[in-house]
Protein backbone atom coordinates (compact mmCIF):
# COMPACT_ATOMS: atom_id res chain seq x y z
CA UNK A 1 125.38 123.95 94.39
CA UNK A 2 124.30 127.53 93.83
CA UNK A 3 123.44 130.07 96.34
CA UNK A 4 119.94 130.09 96.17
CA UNK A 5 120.24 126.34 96.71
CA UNK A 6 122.58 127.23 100.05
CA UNK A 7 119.80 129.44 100.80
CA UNK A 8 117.03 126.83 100.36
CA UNK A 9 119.09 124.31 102.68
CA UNK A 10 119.83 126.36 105.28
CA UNK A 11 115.81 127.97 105.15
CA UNK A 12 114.52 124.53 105.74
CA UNK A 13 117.26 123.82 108.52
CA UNK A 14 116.66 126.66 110.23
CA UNK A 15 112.67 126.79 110.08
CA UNK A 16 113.12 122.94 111.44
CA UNK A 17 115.41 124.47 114.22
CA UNK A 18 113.82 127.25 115.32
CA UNK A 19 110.30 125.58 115.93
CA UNK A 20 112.16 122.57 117.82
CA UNK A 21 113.27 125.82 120.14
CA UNK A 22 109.42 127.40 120.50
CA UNK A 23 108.10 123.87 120.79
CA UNK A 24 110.57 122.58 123.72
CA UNK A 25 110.65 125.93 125.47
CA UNK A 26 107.43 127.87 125.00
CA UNK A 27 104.47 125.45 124.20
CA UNK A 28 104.81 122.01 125.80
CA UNK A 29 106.17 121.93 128.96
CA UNK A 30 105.65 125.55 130.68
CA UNK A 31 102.36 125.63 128.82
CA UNK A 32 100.38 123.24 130.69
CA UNK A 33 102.19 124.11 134.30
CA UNK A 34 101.56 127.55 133.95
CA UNK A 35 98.21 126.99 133.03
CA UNK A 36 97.56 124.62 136.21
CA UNK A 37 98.89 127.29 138.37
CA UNK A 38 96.73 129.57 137.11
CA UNK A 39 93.70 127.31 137.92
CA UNK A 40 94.85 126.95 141.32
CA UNK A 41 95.17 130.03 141.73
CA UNK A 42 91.81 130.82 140.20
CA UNK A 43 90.26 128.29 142.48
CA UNK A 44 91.68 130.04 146.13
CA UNK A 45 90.17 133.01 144.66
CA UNK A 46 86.96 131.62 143.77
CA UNK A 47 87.04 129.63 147.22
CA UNK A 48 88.28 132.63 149.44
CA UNK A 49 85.17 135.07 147.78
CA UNK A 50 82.23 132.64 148.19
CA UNK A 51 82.79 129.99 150.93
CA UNK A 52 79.45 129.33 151.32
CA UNK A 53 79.14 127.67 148.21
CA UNK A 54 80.33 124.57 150.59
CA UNK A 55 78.65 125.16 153.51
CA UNK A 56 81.76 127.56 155.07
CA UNK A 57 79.57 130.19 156.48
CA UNK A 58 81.83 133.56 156.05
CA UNK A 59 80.91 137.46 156.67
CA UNK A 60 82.68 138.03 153.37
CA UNK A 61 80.22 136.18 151.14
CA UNK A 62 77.87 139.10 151.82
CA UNK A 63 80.31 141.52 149.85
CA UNK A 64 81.72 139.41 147.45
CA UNK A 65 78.08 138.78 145.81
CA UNK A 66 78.47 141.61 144.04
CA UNK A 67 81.09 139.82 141.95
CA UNK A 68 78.83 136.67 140.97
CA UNK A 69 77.12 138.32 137.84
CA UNK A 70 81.13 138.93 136.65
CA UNK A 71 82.47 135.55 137.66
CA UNK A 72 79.28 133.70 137.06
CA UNK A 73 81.27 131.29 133.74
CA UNK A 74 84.12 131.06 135.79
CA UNK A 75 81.83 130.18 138.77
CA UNK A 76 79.73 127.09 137.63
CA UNK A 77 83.33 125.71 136.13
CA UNK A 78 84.69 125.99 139.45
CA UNK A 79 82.21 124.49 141.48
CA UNK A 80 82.31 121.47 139.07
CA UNK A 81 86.03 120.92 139.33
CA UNK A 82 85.40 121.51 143.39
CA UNK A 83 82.67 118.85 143.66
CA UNK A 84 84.75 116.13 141.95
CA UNK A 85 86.94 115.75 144.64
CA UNK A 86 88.72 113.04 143.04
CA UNK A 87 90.05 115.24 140.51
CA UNK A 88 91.65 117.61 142.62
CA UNK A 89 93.41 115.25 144.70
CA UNK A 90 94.47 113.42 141.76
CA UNK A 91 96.27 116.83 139.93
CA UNK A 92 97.65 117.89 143.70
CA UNK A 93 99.19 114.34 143.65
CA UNK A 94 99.95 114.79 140.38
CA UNK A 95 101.81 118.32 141.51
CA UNK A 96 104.27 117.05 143.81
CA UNK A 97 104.59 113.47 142.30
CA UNK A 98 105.76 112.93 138.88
């Protein structure tokens, strides 16, 4: 076996290795948690600036206003996921019960 060869093996090895590492640390797992906890946090932010959006009447809604033409994507997504109520109990169950 030449060195190149050794090279070649150990290349191929390696490559195999290292994305095993990425994928099992980095993209699967963490991934989708810290994406979740970003949506929950999202949505108490969303919920806290425009309460009224469920009938929660709040003097803060007047201020936060402002902010709909900036939020307004993120809004409509929001009050989707909010309105199908069995989705968000389902992930919260899904949270603390594996």
């Amino acid at each position: 076996m030449t060195v190149a060869d050794r090279i070649a093996a150990y290349r191929t090895v390696l490559e195999e290795w290292v994305r095993g590492l990425y994928h099992g640390l980095f993209s699967h797992p963490a991934y989708e948690k810290i994406e979740q906890e970003a949506e929950d946090l999202e949505d108490a932010f969303m919920l806290a600036c425009f309460p009224d959006a469920f009938g929660i009447p709040s003097p803060v809604s007047y201020y936060t206003a402002e902010l709909l033409p900036y939020l307004e994507d993120e809004y409509e997504a929001w009050e989707r996921r909010m309105w199908d109520r069995q989705s968000v109990i389902e992930r919260k169950g899904h949270q603390y019960h594996f």
